[in-house]
N, C-alpha and C. Protein backbone atom coordinates (compact mmCIF):
# COMPACT_ATOMS: atom_id res chain seq x y z
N UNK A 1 0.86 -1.18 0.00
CA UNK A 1 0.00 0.00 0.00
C UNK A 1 0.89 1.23 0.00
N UNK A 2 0.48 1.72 -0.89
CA UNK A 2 1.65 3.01 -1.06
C UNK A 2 0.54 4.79 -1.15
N UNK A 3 0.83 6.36 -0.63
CA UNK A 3 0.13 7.46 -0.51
C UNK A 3 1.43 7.94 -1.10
N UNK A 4 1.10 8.57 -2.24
CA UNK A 4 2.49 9.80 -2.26
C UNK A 4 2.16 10.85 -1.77
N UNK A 5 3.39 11.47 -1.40
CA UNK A 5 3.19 12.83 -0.43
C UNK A 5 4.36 13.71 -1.14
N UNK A 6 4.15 15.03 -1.32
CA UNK A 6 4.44 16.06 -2.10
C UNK A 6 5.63 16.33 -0.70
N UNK A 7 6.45 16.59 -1.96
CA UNK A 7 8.24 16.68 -1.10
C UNK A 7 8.69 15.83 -0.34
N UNK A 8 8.67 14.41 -0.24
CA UNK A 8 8.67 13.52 0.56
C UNK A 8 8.95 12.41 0.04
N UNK A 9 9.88 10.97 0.10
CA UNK A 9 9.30 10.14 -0.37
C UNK A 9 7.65 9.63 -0.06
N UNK A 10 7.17 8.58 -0.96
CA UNK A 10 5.82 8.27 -0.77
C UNK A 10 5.92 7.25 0.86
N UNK A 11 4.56 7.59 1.00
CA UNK A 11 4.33 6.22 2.68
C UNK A 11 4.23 4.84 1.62
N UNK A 12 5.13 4.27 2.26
CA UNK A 12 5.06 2.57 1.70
C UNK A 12 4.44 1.84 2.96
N UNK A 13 3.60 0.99 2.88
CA UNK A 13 3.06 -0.24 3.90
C UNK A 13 3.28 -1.39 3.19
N UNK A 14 3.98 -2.10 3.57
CA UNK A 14 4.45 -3.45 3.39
C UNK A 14 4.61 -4.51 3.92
N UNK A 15 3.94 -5.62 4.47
CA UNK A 15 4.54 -6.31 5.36
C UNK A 15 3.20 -7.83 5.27
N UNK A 16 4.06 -8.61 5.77
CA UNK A 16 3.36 -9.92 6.12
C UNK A 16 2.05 -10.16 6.77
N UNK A 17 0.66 -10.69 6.18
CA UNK A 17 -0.18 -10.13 7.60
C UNK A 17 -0.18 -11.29 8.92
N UNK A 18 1.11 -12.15 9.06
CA UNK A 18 1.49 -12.85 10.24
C UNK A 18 2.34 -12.30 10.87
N UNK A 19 2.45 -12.65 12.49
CA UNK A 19 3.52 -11.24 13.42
C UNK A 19 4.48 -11.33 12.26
N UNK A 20 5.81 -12.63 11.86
CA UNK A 20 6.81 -12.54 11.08
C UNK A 20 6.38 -13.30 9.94
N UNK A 21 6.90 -13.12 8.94
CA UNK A 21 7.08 -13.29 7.63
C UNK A 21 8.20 -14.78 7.63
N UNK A 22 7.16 -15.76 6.69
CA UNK A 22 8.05 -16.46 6.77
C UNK A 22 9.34 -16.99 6.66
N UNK A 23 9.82 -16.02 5.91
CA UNK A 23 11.12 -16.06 5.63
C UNK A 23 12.11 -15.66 6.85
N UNK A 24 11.43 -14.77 7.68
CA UNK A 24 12.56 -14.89 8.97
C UNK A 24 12.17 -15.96 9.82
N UNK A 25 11.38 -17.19 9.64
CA UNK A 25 11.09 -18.11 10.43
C UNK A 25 12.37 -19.23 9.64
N UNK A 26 12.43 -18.86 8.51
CA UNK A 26 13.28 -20.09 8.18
C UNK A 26 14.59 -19.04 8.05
N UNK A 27 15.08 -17.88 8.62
CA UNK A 27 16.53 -17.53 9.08
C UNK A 27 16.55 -17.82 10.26
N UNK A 28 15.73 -17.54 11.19
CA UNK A 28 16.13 -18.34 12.26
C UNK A 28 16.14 -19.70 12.35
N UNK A 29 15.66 -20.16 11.54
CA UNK A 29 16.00 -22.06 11.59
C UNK A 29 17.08 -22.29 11.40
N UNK A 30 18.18 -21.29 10.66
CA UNK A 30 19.57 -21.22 10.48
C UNK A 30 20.22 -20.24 11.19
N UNK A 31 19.92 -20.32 11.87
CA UNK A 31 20.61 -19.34 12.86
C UNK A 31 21.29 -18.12 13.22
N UNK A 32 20.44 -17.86 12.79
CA UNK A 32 19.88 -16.01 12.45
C UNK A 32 19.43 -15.52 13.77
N UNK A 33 18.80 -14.35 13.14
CA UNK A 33 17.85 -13.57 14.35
C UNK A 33 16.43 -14.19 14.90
N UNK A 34 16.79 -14.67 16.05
CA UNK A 34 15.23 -15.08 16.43
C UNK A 34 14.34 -14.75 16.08
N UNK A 35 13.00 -15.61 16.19
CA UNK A 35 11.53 -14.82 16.20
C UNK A 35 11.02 -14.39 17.46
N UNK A 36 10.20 -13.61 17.75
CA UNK A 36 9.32 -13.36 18.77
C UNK A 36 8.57 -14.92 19.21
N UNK A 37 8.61 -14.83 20.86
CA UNK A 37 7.95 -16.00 21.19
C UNK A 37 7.00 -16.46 20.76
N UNK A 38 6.41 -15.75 20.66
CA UNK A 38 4.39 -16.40 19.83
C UNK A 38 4.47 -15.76 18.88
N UNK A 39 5.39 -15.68 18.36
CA UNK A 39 5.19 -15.90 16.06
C UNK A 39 4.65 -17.08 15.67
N UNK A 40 4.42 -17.88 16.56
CA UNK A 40 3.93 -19.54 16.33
C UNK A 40 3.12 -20.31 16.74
N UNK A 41 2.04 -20.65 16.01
CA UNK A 41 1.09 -21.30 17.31
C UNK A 41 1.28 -22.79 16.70
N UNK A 42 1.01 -23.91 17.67
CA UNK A 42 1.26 -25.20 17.30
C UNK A 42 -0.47 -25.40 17.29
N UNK A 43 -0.24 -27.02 17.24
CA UNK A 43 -1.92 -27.81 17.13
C UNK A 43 -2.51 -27.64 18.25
N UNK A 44 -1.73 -27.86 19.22
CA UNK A 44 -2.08 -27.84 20.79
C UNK A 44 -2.30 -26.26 21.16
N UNK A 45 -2.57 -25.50 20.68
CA UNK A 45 -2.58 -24.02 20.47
C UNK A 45 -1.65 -23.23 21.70
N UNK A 46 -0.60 -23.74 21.67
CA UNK A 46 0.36 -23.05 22.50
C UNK A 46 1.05 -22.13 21.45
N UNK A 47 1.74 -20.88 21.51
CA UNK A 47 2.54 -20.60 20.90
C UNK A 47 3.87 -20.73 21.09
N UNK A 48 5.15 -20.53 20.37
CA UNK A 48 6.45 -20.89 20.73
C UNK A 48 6.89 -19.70 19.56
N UNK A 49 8.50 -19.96 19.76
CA UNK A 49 9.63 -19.07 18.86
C UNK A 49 10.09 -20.39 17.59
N UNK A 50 10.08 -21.60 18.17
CA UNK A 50 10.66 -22.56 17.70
C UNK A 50 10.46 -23.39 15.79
N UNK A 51 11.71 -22.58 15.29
CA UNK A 51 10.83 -23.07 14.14
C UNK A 51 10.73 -24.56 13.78
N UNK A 52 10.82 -25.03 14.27
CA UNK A 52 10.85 -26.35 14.25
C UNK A 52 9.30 -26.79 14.08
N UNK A 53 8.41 -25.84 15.07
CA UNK A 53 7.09 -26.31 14.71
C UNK A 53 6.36 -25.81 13.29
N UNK A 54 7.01 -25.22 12.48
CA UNK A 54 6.77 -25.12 11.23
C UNK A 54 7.45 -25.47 9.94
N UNK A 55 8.67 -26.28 10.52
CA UNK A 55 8.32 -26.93 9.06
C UNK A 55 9.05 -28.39 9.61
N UNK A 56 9.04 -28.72 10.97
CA UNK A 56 9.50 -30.25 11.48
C UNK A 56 10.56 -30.45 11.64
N UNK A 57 10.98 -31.61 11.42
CA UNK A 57 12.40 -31.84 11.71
C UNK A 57 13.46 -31.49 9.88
N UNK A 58 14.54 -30.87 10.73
CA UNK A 58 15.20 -30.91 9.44
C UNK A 58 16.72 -30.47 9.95
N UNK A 59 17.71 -30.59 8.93
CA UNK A 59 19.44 -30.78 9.15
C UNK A 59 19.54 -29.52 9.15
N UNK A 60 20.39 -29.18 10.23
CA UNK A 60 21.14 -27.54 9.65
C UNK A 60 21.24 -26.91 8.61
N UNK A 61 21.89 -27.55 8.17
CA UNK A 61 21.68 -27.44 6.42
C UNK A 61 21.41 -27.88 5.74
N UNK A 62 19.95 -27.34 4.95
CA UNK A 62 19.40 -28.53 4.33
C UNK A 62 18.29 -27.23 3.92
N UNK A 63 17.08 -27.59 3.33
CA UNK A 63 15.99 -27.44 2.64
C UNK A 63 15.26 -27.69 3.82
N UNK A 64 14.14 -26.87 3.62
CA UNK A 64 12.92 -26.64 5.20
C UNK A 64 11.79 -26.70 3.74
N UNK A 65 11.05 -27.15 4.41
CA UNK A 65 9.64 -27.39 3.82
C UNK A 65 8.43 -27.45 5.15
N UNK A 66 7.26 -26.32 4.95
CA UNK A 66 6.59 -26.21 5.63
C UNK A 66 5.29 -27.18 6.01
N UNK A 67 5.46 -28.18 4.84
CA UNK A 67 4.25 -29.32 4.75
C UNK A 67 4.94 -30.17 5.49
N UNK A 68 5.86 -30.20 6.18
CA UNK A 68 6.54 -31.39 7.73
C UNK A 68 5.68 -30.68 8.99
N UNK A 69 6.10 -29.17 9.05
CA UNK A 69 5.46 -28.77 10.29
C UNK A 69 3.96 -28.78 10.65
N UNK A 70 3.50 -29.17 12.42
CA UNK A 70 2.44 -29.14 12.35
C UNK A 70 1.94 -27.49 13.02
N UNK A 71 2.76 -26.52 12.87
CA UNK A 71 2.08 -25.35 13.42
C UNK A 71 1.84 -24.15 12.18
N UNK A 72 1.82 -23.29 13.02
CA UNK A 72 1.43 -22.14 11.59
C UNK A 72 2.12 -20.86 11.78
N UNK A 73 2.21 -19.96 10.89
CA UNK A 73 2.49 -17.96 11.19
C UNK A 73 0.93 -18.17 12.08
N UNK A 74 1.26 -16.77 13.21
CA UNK A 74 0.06 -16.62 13.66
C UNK A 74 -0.16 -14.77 13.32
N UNK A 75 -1.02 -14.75 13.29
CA UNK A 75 -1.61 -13.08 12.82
C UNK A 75 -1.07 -11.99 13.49
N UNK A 76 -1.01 -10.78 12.42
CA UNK A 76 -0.11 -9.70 12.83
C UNK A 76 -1.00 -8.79 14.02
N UNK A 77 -0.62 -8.00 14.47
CA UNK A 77 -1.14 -6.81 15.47
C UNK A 77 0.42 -5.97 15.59
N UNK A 78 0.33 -5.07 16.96
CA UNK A 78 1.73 -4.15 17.48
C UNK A 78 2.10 -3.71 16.40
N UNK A 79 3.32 -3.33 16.04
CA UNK A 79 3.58 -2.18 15.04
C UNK A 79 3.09 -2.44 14.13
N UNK A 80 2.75 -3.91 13.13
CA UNK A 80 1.89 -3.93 12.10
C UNK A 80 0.41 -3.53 12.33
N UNK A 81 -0.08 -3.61 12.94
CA UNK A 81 -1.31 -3.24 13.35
C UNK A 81 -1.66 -1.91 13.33
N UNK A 82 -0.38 -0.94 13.91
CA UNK A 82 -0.47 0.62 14.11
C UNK A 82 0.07 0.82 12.33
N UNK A 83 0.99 0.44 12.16
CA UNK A 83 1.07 0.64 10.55
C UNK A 83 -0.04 0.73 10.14
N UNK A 84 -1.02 -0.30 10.25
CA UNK A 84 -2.28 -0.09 9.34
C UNK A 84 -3.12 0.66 9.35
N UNK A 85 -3.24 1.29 11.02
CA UNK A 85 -4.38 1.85 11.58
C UNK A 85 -3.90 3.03 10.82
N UNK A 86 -2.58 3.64 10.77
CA UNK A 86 -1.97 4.92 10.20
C UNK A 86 -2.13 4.99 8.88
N UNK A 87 -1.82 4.70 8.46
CA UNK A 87 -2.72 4.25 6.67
C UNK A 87 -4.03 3.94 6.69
N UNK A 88 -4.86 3.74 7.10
CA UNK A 88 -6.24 3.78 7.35
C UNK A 88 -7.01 4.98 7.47
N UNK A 89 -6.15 5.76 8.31
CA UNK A 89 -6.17 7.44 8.67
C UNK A 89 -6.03 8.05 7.95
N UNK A 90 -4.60 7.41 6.86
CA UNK A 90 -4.03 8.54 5.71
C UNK A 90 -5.37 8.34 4.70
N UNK A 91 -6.08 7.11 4.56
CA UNK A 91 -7.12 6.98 3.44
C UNK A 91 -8.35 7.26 3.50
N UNK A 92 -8.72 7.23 4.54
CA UNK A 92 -10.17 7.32 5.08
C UNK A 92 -10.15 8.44 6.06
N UNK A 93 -9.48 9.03 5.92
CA UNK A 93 -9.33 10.33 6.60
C UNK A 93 -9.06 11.74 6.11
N UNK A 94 -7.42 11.57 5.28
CA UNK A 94 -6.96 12.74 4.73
C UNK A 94 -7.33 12.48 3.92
N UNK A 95 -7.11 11.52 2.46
CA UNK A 95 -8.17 11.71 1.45
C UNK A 95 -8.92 11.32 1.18
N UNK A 96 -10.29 10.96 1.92
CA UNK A 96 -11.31 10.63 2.01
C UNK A 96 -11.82 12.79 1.68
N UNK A 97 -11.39 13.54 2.66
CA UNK A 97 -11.64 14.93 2.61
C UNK A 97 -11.78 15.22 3.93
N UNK A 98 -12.83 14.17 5.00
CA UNK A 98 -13.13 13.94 6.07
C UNK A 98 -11.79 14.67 7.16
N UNK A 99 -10.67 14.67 7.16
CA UNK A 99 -9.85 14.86 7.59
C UNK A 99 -9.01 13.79 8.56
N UNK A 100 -8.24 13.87 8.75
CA UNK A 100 -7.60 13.03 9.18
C UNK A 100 -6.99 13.36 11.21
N UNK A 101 -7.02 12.62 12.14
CA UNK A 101 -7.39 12.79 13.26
C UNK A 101 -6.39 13.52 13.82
N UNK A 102 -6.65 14.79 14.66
CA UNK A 102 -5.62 15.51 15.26
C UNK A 102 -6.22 16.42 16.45
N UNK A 103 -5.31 17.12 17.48
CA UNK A 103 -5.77 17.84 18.40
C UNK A 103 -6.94 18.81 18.22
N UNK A 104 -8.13 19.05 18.82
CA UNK A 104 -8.84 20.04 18.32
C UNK A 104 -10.24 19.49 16.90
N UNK A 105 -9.66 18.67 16.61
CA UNK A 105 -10.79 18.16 15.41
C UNK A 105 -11.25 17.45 16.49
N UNK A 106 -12.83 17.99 15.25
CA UNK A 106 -13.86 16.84 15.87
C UNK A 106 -13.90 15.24 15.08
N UNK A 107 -14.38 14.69 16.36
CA UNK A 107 -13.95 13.20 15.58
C UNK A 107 -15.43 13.04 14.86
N UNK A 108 -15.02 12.32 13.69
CA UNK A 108 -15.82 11.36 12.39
C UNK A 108 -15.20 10.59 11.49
N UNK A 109 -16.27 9.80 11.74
CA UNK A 109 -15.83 8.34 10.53
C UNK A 109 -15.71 8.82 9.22
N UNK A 110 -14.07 9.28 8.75
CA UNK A 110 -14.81 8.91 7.24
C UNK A 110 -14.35 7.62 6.66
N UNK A 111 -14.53 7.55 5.55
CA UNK A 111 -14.38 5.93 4.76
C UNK A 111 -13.84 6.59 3.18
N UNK A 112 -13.43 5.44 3.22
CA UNK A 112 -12.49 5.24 1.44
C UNK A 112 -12.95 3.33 0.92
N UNK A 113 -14.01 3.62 -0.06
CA UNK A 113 -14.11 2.32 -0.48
C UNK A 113 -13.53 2.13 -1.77
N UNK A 114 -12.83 0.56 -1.98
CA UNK A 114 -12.65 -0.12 -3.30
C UNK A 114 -13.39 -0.63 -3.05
N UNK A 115 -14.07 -0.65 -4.70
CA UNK A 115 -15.18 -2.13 -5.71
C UNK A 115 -14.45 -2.36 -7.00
N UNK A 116 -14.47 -4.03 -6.23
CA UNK A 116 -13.88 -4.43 -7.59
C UNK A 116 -14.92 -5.48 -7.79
N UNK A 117 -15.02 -5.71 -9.38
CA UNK A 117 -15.97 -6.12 -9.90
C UNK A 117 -15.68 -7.49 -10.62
N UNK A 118 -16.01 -8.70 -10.23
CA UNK A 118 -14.92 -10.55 -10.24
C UNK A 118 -15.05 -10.31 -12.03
N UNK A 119 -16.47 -9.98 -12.19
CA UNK A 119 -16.62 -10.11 -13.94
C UNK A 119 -15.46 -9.49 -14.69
N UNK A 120 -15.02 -8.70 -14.08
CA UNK A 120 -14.17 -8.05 -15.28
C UNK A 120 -12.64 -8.19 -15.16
N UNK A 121 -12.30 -9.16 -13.97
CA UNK A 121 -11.33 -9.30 -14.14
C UNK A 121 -11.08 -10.95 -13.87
N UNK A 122 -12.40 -11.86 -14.04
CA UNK A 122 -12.30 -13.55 -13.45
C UNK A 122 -13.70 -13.44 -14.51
N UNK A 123 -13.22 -13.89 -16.01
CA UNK A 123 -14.53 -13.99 -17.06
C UNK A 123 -14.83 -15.37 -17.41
N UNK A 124 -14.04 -15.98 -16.55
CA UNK A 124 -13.48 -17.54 -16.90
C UNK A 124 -14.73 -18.06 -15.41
N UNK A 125 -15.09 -17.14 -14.20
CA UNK A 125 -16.06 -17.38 -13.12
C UNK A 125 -14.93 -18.62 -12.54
N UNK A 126 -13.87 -18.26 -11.89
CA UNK A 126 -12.99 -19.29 -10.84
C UNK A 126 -13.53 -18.68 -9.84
N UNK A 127 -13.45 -17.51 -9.86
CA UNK A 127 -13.67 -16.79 -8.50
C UNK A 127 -14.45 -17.20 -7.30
N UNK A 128 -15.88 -17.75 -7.96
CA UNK A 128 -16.98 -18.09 -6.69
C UNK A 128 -16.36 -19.70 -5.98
N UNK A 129 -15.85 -20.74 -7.22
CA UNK A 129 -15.50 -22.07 -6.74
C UNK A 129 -14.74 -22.00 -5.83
N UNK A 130 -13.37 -20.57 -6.37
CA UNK A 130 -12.03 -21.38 -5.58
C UNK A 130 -11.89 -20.27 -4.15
N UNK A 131 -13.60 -19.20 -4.44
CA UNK A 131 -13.52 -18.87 -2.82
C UNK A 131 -14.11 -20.38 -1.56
N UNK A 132 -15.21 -20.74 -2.29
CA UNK A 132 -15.73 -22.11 -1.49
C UNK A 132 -15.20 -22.94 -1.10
N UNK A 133 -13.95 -23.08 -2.09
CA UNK A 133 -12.65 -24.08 -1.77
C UNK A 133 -12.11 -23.74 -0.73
N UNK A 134 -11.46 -22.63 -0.76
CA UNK A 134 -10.90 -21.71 0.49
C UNK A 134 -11.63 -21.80 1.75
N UNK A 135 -12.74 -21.70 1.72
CA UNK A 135 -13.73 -21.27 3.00
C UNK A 135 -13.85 -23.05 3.53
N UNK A 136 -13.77 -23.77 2.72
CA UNK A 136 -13.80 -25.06 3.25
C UNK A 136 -12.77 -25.67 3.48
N UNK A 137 -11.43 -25.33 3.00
CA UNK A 137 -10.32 -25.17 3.56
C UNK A 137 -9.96 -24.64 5.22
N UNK A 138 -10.15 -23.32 4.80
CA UNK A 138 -10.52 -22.83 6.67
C UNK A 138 -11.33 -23.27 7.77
N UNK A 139 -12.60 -23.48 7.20
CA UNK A 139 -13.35 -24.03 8.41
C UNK A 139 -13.19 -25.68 8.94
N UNK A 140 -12.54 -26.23 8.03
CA UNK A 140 -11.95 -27.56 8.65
C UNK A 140 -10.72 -27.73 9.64
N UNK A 141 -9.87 -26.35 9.48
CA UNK A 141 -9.00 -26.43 10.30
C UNK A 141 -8.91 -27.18 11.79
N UNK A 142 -8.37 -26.81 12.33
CA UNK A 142 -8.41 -27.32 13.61
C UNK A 142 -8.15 -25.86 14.96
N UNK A 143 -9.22 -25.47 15.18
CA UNK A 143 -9.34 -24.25 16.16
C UNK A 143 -7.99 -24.24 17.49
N UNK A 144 -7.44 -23.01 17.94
CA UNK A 144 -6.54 -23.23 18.54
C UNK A 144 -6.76 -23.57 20.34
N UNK A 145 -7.91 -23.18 20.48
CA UNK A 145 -8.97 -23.61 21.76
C UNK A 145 -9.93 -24.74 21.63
N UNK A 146 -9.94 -25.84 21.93
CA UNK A 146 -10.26 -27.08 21.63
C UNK A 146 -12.01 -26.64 22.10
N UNK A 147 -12.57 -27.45 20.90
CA UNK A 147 -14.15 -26.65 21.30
C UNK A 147 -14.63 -25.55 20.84
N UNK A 148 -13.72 -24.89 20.39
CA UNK A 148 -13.69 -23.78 20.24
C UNK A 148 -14.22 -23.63 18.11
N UNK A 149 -14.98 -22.82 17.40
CA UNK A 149 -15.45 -22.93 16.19
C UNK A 149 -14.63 -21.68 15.17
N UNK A 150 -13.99 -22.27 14.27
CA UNK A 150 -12.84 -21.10 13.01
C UNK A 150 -14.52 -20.66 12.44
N UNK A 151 -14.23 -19.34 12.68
CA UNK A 151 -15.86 -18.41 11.97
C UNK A 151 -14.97 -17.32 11.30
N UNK A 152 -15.35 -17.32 9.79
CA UNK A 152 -14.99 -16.84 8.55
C UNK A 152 -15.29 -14.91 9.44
N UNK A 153 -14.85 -14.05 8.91
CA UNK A 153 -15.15 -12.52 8.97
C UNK A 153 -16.48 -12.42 8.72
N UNK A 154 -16.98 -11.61 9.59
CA UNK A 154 -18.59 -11.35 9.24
C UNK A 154 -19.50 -12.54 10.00
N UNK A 155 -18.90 -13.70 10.18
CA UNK A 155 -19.74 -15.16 10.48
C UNK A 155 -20.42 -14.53 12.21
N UNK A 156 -19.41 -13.86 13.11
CA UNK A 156 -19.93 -13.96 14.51
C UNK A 156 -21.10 -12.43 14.31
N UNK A 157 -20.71 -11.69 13.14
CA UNK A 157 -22.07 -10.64 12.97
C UNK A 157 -23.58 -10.70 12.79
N UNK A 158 -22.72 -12.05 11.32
CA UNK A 158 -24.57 -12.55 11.57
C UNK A 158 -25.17 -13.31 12.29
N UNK A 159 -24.64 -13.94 13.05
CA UNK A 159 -25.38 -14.96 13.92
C UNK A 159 -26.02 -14.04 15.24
N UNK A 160 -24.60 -12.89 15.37
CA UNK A 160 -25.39 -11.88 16.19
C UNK A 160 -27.03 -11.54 16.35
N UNK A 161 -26.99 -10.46 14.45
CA UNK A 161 -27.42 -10.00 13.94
C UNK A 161 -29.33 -10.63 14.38
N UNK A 162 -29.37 -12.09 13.64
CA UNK A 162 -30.19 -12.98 14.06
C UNK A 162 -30.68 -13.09 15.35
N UNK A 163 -29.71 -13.27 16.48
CA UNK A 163 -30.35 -13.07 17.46
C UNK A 163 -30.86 -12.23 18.07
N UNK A 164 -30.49 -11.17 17.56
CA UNK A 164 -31.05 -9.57 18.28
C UNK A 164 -32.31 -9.29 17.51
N UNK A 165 -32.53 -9.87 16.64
CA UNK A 165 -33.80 -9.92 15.76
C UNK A 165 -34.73 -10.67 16.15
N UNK A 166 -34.08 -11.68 16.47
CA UNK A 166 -35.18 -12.66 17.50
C UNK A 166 -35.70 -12.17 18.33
N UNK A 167 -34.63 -11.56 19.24
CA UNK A 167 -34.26 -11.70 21.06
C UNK A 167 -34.56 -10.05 21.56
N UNK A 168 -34.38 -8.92 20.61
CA UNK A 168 -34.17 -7.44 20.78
C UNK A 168 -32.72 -7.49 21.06
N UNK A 169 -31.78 -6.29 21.31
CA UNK A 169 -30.92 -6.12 21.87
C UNK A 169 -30.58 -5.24 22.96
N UNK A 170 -29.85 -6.26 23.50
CA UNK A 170 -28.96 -5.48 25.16
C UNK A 170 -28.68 -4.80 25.37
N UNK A 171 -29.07 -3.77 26.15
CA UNK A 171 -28.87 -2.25 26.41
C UNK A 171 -28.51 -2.22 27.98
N UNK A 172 -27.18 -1.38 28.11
CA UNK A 172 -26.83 -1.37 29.66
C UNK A 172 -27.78 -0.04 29.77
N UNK A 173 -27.51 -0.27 31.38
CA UNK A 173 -29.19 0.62 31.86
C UNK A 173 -28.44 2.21 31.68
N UNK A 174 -27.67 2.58 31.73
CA UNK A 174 -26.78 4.03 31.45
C UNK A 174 -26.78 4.05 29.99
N UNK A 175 -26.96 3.45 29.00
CA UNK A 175 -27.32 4.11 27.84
C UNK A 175 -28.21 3.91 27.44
N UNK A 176 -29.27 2.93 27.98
CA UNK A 176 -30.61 3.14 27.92
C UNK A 176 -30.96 4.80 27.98
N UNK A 177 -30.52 5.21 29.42
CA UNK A 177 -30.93 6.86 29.95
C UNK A 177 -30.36 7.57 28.73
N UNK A 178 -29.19 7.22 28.42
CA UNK A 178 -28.51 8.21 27.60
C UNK A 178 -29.70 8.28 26.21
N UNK A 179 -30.07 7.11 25.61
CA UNK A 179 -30.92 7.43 24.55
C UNK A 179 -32.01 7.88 25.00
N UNK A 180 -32.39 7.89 26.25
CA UNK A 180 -33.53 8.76 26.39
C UNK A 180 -33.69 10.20 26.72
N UNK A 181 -32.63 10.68 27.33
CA UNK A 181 -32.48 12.34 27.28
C UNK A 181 -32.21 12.87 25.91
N UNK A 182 -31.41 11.77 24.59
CA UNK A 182 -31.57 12.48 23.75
C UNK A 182 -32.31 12.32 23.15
N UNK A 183 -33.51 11.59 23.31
CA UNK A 183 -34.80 11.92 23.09
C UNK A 183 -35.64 13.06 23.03
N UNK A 184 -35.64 13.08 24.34
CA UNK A 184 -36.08 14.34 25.51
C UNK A 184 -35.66 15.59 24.55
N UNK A 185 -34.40 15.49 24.24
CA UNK A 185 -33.69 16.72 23.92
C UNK A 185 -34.13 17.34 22.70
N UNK A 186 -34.80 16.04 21.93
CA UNK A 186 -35.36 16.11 20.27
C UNK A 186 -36.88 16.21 20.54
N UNK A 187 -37.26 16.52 21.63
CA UNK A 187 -38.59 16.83 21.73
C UNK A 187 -39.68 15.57 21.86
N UNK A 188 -39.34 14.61 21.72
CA UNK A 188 -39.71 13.17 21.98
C UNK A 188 -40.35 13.30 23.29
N UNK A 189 -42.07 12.49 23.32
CA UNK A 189 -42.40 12.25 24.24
C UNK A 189 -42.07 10.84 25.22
N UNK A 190 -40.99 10.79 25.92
CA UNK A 190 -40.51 9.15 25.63
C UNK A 190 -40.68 8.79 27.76
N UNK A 191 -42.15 9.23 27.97
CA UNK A 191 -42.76 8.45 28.90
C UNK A 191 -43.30 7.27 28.71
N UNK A 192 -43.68 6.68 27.68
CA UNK A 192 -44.42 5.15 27.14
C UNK A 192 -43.21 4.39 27.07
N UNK A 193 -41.68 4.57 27.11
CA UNK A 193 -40.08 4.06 26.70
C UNK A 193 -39.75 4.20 28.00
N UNK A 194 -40.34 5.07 28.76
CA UNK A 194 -39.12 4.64 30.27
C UNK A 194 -39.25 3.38 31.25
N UNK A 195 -40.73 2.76 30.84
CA UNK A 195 -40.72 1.57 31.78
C UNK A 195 -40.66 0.32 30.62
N UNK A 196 -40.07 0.37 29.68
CA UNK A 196 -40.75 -0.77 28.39
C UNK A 196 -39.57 -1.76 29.31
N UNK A 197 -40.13 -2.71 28.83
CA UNK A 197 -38.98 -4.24 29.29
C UNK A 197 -38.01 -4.35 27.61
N UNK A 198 -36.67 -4.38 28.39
CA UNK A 198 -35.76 -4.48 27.73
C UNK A 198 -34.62 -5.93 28.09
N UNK A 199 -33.69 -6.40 27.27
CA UNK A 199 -33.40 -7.75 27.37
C UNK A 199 -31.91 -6.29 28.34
N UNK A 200 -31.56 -6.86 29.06
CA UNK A 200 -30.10 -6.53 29.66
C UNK A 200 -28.60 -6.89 28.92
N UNK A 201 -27.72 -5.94 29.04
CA UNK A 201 -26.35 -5.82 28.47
C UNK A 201 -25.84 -6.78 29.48
């Protein structure tokens, strides 16, 4: 992800979206610069530094192959994370128009969307199979909390979503009040709302 900026080189974002990149997992297998302790989660969902749990046993010198190991990269956050959030700001912020967050501004969401469109660039239609492939790929995994269910992005929204549709949703009793003074404030008669039964936060 790259912003050019006038007199400056451009902001570059670059990076692995696991804490390390695999390639410093297999310099430290040769004896390099370590990884961070939990760059690694195994089956048993412990994490470790050890690359050994990603790609198994193998000679000092020799060829590493990751289809021996039974662990994985585990997902980025800390400075990759703030990297992103800062580029997030630069896009959906400064040029979004919205502005971008600083002392004295008032805060608002703005947004910067891409649409990309599968037809015009997947005319051959792989796109829908070899996402299903993928998604059935992932959800067979093996969760790192035993019991525990791999739910795709979006999966724990809608199931939410559903139940609050069913069920209403949970309101702690302090912003209950809060939506009701700004009620009040909008001229709302909201005596028939102060005793209604509500499900609890």
């Amino acid at each position: 992800m790259g912003v050019p900026v006038p007199g400056r080189a451009p902001l570059v974002l670059d990076f692995a979206t696991s804490i390390v990149a695999e390639g410093k997992v297999l310099v430290a297998s040769q004896g390099g610069k370590p990884i961070p302790a939990d760059a690694l989660v195994g089956p048993d969902g412990k994490t470790s530094d050890d690359p050994h749990l990603l790609y198994g046993d193998y000679e000092r010198i020799g060829r590493r192959d990751i289809k021996n190991g039974a662990g994985a990269l585990r997902t980025f956050g800390e400075h990759k994370g703030s990297g992103l959030a800062f580029m997030c700001e630069i896009l959906g912020g400064a040029l979004s128009g919205n502005g971008a967050t600083g002392p004295g501004r008032r805060f608002a969401n703005g947004m910067l969307s891409f649409y990309v469109d599968p037809a015009r660039i997947d005319p051959g239609g792989m796109f829908p199979q070899e996402v299903q492939r993928y998604i059935g790929f992932v959800k067979e995994g093996k969760p790192a909390t035993p019991d525990d269910e791999i739910l795709l992005p979006g999966e724990k929204e809608e199931r939410t979503r559903a139940q609050r549709l069913a069920h209403g949703v949970p309101l702690a009793e302090e912003t209950w009040g809060l939506l009701l003074d700004a009620a009040r404030g909008a001229g709302v008669d909201v005596r028939r709302f102060e005793h209604t039964s509500r499900p609890h936060a």
